[in-house]
Protein backbone atom coordinates (compact mmCIF):
# COMPACT_ATOMS: atom_id res chain seq x y z
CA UNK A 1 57.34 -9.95 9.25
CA UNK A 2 56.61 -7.22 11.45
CA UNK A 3 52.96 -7.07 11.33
CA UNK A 4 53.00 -9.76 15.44
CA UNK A 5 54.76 -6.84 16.63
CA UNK A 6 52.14 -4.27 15.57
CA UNK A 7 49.36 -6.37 16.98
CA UNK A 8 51.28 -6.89 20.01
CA UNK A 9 51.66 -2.80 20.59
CA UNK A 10 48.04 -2.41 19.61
CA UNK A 11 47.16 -4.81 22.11
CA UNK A 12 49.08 -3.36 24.77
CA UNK A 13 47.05 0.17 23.93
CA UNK A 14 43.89 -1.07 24.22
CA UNK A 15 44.51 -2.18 27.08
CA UNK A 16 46.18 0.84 28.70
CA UNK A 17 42.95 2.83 27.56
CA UNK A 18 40.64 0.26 29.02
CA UNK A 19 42.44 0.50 32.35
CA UNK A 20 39.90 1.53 35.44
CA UNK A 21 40.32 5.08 36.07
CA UNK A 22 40.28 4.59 40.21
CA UNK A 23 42.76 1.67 39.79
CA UNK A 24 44.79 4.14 37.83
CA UNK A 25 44.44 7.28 40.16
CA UNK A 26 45.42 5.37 43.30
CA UNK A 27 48.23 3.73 41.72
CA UNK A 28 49.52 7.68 40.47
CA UNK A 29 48.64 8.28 44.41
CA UNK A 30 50.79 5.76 45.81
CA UNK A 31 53.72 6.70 43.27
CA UNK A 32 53.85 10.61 44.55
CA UNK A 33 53.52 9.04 48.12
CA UNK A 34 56.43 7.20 47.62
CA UNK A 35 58.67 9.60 46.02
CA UNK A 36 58.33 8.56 42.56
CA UNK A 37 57.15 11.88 41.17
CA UNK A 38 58.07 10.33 37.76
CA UNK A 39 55.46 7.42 37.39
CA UNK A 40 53.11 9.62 39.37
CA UNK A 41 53.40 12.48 36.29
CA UNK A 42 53.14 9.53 33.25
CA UNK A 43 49.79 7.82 35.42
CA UNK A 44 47.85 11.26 36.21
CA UNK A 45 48.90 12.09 32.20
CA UNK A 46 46.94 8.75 31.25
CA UNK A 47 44.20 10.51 33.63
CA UNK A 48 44.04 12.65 32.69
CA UNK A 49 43.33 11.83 28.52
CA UNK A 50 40.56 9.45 30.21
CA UNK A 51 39.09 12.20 32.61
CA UNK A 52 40.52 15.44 31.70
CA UNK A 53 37.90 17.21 34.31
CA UNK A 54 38.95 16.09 37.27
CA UNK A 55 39.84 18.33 39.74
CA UNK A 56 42.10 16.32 42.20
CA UNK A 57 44.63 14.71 39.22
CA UNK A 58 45.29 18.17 37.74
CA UNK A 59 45.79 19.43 41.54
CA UNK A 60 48.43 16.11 42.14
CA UNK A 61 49.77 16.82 38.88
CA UNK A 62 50.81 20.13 39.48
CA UNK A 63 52.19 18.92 42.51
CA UNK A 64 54.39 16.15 41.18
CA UNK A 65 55.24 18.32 38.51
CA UNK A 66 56.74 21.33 41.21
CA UNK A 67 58.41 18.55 43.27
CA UNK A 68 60.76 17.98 40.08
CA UNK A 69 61.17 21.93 39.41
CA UNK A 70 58.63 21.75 36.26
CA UNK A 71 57.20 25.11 37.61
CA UNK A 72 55.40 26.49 34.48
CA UNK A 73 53.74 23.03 33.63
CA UNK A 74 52.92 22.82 37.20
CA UNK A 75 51.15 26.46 37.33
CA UNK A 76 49.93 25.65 33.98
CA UNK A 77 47.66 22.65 35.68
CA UNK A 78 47.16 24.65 38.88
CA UNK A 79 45.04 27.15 36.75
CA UNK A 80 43.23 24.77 34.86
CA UNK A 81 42.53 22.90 38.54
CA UNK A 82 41.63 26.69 39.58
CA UNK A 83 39.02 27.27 36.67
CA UNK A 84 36.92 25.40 38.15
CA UNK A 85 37.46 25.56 41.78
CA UNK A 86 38.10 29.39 42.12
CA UNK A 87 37.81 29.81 45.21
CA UNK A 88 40.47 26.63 46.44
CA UNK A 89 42.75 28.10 49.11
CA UNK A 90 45.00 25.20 48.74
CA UNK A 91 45.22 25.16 44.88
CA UNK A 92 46.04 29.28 44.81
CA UNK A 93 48.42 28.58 47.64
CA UNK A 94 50.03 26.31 45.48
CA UNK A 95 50.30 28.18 42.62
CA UNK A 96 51.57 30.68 44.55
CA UNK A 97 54.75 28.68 46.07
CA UNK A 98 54.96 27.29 42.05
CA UNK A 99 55.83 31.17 41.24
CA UNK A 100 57.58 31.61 44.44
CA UNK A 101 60.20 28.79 43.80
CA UNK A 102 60.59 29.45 40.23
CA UNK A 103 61.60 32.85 40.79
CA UNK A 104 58.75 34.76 39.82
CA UNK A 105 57.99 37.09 42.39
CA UNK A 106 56.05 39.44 41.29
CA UNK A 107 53.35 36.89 40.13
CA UNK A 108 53.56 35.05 43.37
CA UNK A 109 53.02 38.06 45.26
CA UNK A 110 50.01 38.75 43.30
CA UNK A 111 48.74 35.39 44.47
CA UNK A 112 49.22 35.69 47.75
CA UNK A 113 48.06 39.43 47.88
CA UNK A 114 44.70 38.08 46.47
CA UNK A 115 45.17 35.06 49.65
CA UNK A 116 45.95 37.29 52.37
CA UNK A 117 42.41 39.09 51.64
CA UNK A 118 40.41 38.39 55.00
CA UNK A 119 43.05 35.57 55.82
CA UNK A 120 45.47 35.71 58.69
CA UNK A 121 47.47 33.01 57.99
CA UNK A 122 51.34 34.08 58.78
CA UNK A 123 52.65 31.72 56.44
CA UNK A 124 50.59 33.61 52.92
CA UNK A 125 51.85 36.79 55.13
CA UNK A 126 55.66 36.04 55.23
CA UNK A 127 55.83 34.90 51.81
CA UNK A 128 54.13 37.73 50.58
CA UNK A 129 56.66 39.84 52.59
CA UNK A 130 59.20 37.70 51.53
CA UNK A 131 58.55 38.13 47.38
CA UNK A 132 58.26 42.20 48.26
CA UNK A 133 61.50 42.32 50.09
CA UNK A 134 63.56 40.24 47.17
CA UNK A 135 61.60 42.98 44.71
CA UNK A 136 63.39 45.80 46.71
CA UNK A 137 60.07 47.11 48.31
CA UNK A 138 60.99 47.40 51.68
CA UNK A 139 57.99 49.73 52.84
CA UNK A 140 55.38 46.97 51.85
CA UNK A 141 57.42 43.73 53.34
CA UNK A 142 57.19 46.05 56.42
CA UNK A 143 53.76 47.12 55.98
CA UNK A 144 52.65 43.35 55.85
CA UNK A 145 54.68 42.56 58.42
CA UNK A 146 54.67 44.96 61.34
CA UNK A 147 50.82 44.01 62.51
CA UNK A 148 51.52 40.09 62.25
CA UNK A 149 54.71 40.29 64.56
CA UNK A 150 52.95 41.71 67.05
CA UNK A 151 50.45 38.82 67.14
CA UNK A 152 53.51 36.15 66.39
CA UNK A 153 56.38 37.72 68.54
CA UNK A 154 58.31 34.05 68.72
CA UNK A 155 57.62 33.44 64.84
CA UNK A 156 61.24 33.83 63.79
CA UNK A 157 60.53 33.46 60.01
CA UNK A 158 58.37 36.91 60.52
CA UNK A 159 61.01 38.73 62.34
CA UNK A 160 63.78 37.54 60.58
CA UNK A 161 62.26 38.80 57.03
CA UNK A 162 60.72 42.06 59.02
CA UNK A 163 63.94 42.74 60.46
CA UNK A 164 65.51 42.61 57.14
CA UNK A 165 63.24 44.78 55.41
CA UNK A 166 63.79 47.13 58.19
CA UNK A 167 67.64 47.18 57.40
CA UNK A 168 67.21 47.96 53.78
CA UNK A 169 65.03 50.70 54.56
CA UNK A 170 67.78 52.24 56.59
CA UNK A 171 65.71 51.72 60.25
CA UNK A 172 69.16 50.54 61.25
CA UNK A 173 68.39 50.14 64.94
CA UNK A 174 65.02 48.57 64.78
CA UNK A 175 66.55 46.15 62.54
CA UNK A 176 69.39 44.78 63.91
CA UNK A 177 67.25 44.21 67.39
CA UNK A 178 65.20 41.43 65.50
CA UNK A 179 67.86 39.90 63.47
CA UNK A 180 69.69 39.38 66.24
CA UNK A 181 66.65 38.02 68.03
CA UNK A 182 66.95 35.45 65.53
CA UNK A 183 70.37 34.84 65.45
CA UNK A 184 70.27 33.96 69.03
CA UNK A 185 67.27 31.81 68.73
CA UNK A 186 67.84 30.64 65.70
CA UNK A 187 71.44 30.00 65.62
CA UNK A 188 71.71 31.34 62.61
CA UNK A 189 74.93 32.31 60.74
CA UNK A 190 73.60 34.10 58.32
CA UNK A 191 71.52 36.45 60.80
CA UNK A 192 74.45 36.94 62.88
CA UNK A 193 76.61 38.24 59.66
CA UNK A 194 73.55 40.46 58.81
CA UNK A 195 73.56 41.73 62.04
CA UNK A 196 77.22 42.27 62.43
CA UNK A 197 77.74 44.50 59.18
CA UNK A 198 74.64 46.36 60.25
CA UNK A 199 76.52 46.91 63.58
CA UNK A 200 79.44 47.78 61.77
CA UNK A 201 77.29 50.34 59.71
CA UNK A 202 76.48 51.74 62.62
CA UNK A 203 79.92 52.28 64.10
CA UNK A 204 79.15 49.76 67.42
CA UNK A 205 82.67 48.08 65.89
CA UNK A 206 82.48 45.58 69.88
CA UNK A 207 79.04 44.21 69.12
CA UNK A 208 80.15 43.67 64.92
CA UNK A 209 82.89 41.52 65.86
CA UNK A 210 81.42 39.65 68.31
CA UNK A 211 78.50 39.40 66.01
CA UNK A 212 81.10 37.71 63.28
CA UNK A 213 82.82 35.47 66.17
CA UNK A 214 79.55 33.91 66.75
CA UNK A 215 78.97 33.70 62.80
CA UNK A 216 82.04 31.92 62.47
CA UNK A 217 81.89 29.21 65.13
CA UNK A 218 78.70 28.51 63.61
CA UNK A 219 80.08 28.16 59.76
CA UNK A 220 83.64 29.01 59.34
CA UNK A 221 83.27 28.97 55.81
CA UNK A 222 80.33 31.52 55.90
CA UNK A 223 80.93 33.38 52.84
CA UNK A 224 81.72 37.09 54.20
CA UNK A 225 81.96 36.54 57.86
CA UNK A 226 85.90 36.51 57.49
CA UNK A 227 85.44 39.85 56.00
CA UNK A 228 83.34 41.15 58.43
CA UNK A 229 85.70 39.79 61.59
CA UNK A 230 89.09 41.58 59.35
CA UNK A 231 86.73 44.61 58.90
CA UNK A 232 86.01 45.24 62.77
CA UNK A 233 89.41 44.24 63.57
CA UNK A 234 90.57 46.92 61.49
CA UNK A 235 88.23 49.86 63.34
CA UNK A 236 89.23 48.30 66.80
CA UNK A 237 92.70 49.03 65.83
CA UNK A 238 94.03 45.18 65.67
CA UNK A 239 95.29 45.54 62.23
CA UNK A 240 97.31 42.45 62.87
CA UNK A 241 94.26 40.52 63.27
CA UNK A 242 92.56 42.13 60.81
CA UNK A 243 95.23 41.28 58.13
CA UNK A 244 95.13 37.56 59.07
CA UNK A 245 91.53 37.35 58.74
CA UNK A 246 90.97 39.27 55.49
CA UNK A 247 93.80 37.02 53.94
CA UNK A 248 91.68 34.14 54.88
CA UNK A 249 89.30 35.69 53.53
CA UNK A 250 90.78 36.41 49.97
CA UNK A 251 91.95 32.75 50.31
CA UNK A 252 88.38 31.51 50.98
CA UNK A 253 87.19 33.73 47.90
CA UNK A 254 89.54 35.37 45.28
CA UNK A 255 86.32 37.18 44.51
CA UNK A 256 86.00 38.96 47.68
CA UNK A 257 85.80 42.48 46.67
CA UNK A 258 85.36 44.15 50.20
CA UNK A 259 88.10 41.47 51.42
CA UNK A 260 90.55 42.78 48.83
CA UNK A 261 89.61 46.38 49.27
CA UNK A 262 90.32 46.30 53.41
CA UNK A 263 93.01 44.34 53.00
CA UNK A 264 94.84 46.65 51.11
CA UNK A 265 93.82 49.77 53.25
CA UNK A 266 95.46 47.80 56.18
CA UNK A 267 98.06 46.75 54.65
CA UNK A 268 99.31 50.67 53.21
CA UNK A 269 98.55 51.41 57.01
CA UNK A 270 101.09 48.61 57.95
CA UNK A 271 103.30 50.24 54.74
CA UNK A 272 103.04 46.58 53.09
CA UNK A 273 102.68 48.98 50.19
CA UNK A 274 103.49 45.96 47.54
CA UNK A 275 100.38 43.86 49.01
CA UNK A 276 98.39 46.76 49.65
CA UNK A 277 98.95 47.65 45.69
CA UNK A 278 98.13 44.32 44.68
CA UNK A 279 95.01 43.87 47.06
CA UNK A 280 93.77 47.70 45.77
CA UNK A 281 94.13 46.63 41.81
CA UNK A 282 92.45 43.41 42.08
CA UNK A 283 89.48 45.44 44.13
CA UNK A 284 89.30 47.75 41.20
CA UNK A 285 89.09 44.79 38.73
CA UNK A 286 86.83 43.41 40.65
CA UNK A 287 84.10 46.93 40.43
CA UNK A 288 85.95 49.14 38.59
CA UNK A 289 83.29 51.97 39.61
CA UNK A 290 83.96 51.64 42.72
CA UNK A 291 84.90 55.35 44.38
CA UNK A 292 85.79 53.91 47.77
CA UNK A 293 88.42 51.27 45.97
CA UNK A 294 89.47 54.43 43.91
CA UNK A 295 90.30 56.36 47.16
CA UNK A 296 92.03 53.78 48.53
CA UNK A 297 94.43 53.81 45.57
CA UNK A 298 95.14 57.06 45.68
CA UNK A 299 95.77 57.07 49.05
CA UNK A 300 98.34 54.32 48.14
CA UNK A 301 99.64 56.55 45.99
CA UNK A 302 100.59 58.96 48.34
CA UNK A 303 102.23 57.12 50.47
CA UNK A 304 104.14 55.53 47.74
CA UNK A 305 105.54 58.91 46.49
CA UNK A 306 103.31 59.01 43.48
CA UNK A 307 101.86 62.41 43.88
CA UNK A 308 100.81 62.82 40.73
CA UNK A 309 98.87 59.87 40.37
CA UNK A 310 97.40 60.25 43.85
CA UNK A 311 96.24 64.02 42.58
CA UNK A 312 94.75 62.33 39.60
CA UNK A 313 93.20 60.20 41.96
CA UNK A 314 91.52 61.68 44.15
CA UNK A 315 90.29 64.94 41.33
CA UNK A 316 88.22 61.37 40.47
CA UNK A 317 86.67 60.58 43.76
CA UNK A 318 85.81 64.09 44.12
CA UNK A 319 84.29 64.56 40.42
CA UNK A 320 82.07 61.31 41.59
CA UNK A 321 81.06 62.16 45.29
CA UNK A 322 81.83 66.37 45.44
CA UNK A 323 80.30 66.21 48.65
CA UNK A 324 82.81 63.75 50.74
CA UNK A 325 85.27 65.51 53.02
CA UNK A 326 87.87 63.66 53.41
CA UNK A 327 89.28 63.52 49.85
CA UNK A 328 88.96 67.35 49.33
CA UNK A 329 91.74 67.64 52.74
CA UNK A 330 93.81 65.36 51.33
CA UNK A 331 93.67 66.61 47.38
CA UNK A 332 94.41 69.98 49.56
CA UNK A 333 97.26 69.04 51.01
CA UNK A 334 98.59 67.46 47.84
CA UNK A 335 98.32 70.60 45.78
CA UNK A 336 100.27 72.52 48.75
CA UNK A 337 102.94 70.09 48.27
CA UNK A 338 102.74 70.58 44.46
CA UNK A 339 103.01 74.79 45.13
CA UNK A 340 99.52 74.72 43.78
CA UNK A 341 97.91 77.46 46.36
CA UNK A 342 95.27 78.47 44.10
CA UNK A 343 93.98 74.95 43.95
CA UNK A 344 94.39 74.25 47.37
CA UNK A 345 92.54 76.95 48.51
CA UNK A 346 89.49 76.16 46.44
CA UNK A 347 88.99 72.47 47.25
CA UNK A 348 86.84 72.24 50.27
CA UNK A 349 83.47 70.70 51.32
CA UNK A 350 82.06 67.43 51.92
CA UNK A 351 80.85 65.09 53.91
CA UNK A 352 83.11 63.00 57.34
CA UNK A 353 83.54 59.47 56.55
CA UNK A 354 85.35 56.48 57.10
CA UNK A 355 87.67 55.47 54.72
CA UNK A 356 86.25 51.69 54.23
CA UNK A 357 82.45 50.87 55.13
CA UNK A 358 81.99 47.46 54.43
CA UNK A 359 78.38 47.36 52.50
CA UNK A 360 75.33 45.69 54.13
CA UNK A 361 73.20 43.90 51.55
């Protein structure tokens, strides 16, 4: 009984196999042109059984492949497209963006390292930039970079990952100049954020909450530019402001760890000492390694009477960072309260700090 049915499958294989090849390659074409990545992969696959050596369909392959985030069979047909075109820009560019969007950076730096050889394109240059930054090697983003923005001033995608790099490495200044170049330019949120914590970093607490104003007219629900508006706030002395914004900012993200850490610092300031404690302990269960949220609590402490605690405290902080000031004076004057002279007497040192410095990423 089922022997029509066979026949009829057979048929429709033989002819399948016997289909033109050109018929078959434009139709893939016009599929991928279209959008339909998925009937462009199944045609180039019949393709590629009929002519597994040609260049182009492995080349559209890999492309249709990548388009649907199939990186690994896509780089898996861009190197059998490369083996026998070595020397195709456009197929090791591809690969290259294959690696870059799948995450692998190191691979897709190696690409474009082997690209960039006599080739001044800026776009191989600010990827390969781009894939050293995210691998935390700021000296060769800026290496690669540095030469091509002074042939591309306007090119915001260079200075934007140049002026990055230059953060991370600590060239504060030179930094925070280009970012925001683009953030004015650009109208970027996210540069103007970047920006403002750098500013903050650097103490210019005017220019840092301007810097978040302008973040958050452009995306109020920036994730972090709350923070960064409570943050300066706080420094400017408007702890009033600061408080509203940082509970917006909690609001917006129960996550927020530097959120819940200023928060609370304002709020003991304000002697809101219940929401200050709560703020502190959910900072601490949020990066329970965290010295800063650890000085904050004992600081809390203090004020709340619990000298004990706060003594306990702060021994901590110092144990972890024996060379930050302000802990040592205030375990000092703690152990004078306590009649413990001896002790008091011997804990000195350190670096000046601010209490809360709200980390730049």
């Amino acid at each position: 009984m089922r022997l029509p049915v066979i026949l009829v499958l057979l048929g429709c294989a033989a002819a399948a196999q016997a289909q033109n090849p050109e018929q078959l390659f434009k139709e893939a074409v016009a599929a991928q042109q279209r959008g339909d990545d998925a009937t462009a992969i199944a045609k180039y696959g019949e393709l590629l059984k009929i002519r597994p050596d040609v260049l182009e369909v492995r080349a559209n392959l890999g492309a249709a492949l990548a388009r649907q985030g199939r990186f690994d069979e896509a780089i898996e047909q861009y190197r059998a497209a490369l083996a026998r075109d070595e020397g195709n820009f456009a197929l090791r560019m591809n690969l290259a963006l294959a690696y870059y969007k799948k995450g692998a950076f190191a691979e897709a730096g190696k690409e474009l390292g082997s690209l960039r050889g006599g080739n001044d394109d800026v776009r191989v240059a600010t990827l390969l930039a781009d894939c050293h930054l995210r691998l935390g090697q700021d000296a060769q983003a800026i290496a690669v970079l540095a030469p091509v923005e002074a042939a591309h001033p306007d090119d915001l995608g260079v200075v934007w990952i140049l002026g990055s790099a230059l953060i991370r490495a600590g060239h504060l200044r030179d930094g925070v100049e280009r970012v925001e170049k683009v953030a004015q330019r650009g109208n970027s949120a996210e540069a103007y954020l970047l920006a403002g914590q750098t500013l903050l970093k650097m103490d210019e607490f005017e220019r840092a909450r301007d810097d978040a104003g302008a973040a958050l007219r452009l995306n109020p629900r920036l994730p972090g530019g709350l923070t960064l508006r409570g943050s300066t706030l706080q420094y400017l002395g408007d702890n009033a402001g600061a408080t509203a914004a940082l509970r917006q900012a909690v609001e917006q993200d129960p996550n927020d760890f530097e959120a819940h850490l200023t928060l609370g610092a304002v709020l003991n300031t304000e002697r809101e000492l219940a929401g200050a404690r709560q703020h502190l302990e959910r900072a601490l269960a949020l990066k329970p390694d965290s010295n800063l949220a650890l000085y904050e609590m004992a600081r809390l402490e203090r004020t709340e009477g619990q000298v004990e605690e706060a003594i306990r405290d702060f021994e901590k902080v110092i144990k972890a960072d024996p060379k930050w000031a302000q802990p040592h004076l205030e375990l000092s004057v703690l152990y004078f309260r306590m009649e413990r002279q001896a002790d008091g007497s011997k804990t000195t040192g350190g670096e000046s700090r601010p209490p809360v410095v709200l980390t730049v990423p």
